[in-house]
Protein backbone atom coordinates (compact mmCIF):
# COMPACT_ATOMS: atom_id res chain seq x y z
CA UNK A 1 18.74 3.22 -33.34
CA UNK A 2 21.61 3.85 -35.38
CA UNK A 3 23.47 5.68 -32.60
CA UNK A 4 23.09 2.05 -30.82
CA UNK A 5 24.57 0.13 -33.50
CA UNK A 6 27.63 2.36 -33.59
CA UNK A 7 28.38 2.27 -30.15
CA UNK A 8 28.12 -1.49 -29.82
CA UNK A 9 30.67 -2.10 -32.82
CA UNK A 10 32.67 0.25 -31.25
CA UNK A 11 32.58 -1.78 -27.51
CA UNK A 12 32.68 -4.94 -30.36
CA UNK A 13 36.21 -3.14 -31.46
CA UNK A 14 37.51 -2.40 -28.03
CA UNK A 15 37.00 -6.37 -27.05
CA UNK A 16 33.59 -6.60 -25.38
CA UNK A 17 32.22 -9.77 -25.77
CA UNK A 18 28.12 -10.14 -27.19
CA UNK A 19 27.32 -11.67 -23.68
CA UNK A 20 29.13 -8.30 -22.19
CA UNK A 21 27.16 -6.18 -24.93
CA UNK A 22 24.04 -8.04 -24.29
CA UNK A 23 24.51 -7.48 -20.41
CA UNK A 24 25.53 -4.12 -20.99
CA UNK A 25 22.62 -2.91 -22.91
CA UNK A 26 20.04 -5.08 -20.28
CA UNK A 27 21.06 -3.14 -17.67
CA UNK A 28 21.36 0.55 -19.12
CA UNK A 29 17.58 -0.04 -20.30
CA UNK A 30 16.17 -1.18 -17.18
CA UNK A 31 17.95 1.76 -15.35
CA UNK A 32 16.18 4.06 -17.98
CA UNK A 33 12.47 2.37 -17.32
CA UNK A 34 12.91 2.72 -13.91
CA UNK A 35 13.42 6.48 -13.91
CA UNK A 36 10.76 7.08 -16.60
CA UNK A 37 7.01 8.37 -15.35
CA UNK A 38 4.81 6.64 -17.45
CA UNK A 39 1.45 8.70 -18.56
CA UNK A 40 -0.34 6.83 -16.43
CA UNK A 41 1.94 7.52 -13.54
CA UNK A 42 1.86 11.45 -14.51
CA UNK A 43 -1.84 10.94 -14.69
CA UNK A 44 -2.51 9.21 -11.20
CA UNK A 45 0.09 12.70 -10.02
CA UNK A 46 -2.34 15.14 -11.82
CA UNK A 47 -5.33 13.46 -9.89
CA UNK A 48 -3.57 13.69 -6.79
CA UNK A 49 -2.41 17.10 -7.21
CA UNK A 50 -6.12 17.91 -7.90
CA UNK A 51 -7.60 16.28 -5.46
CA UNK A 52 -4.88 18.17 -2.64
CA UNK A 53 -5.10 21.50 -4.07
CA UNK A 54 -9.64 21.38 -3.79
CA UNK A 55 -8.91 20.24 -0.26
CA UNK A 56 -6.83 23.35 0.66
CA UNK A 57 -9.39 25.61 -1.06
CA UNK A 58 -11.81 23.84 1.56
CA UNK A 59 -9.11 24.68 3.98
CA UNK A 60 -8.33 28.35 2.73
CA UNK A 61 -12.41 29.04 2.68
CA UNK A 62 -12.90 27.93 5.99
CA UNK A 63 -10.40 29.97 7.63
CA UNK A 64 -11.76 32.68 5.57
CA UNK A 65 -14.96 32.42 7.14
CA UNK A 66 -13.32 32.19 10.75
CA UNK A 67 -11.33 35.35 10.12
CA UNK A 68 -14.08 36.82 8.49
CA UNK A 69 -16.69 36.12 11.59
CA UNK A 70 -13.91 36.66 14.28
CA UNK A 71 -13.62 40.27 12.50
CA UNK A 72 -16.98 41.17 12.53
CA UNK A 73 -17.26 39.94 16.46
CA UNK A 74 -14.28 42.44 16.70
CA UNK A 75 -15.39 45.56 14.61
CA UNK A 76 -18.61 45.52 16.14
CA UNK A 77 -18.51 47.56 19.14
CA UNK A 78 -16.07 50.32 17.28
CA UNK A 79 -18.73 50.57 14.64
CA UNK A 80 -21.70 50.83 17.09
CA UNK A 81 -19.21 53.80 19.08
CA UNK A 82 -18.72 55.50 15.26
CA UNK A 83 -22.74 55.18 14.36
């Protein structure tokens, strides 16, 4: 806060006016809030990132299984030749 002070006596010193000031620091804090994730925004993001990550283990399992049953289909007759 005392950073803030500073810097408006020294725009005061260099001729801004308080409107110019007041204008000034209106618009450099709503440029800051709209950049900043709130934690409710990073929390909706960490539900979302959980709920897409348990859908591509459903995805990765799946195709698992097909590889898995597709294999077996494959190996088959070579294992019946080698027992």
């Amino acid at each position: 806060m005392g950073g803030d002070i500073a810097i408006a006596k020294n725009l005061r010193a260099a001729g801004f006016s308080q409107e110019q000031l007041k204008t000034l620091a209106e618009s450099i804090s709503e440029s800051i809030v709209v950049g900043v994730a709130t934690k409710i925004d990073i929390a909706e993001l960490k539900t979302e990132l959980k709920t897409e990550i348990s859908k591509l283990r459903v995805k990765m399992n799946v195709i698992l299984a097909i590889l898995m049953i597709v294999l077996s289909i494959l190996l088959a007759p070579l294992l019946k030749q080698l027992f």
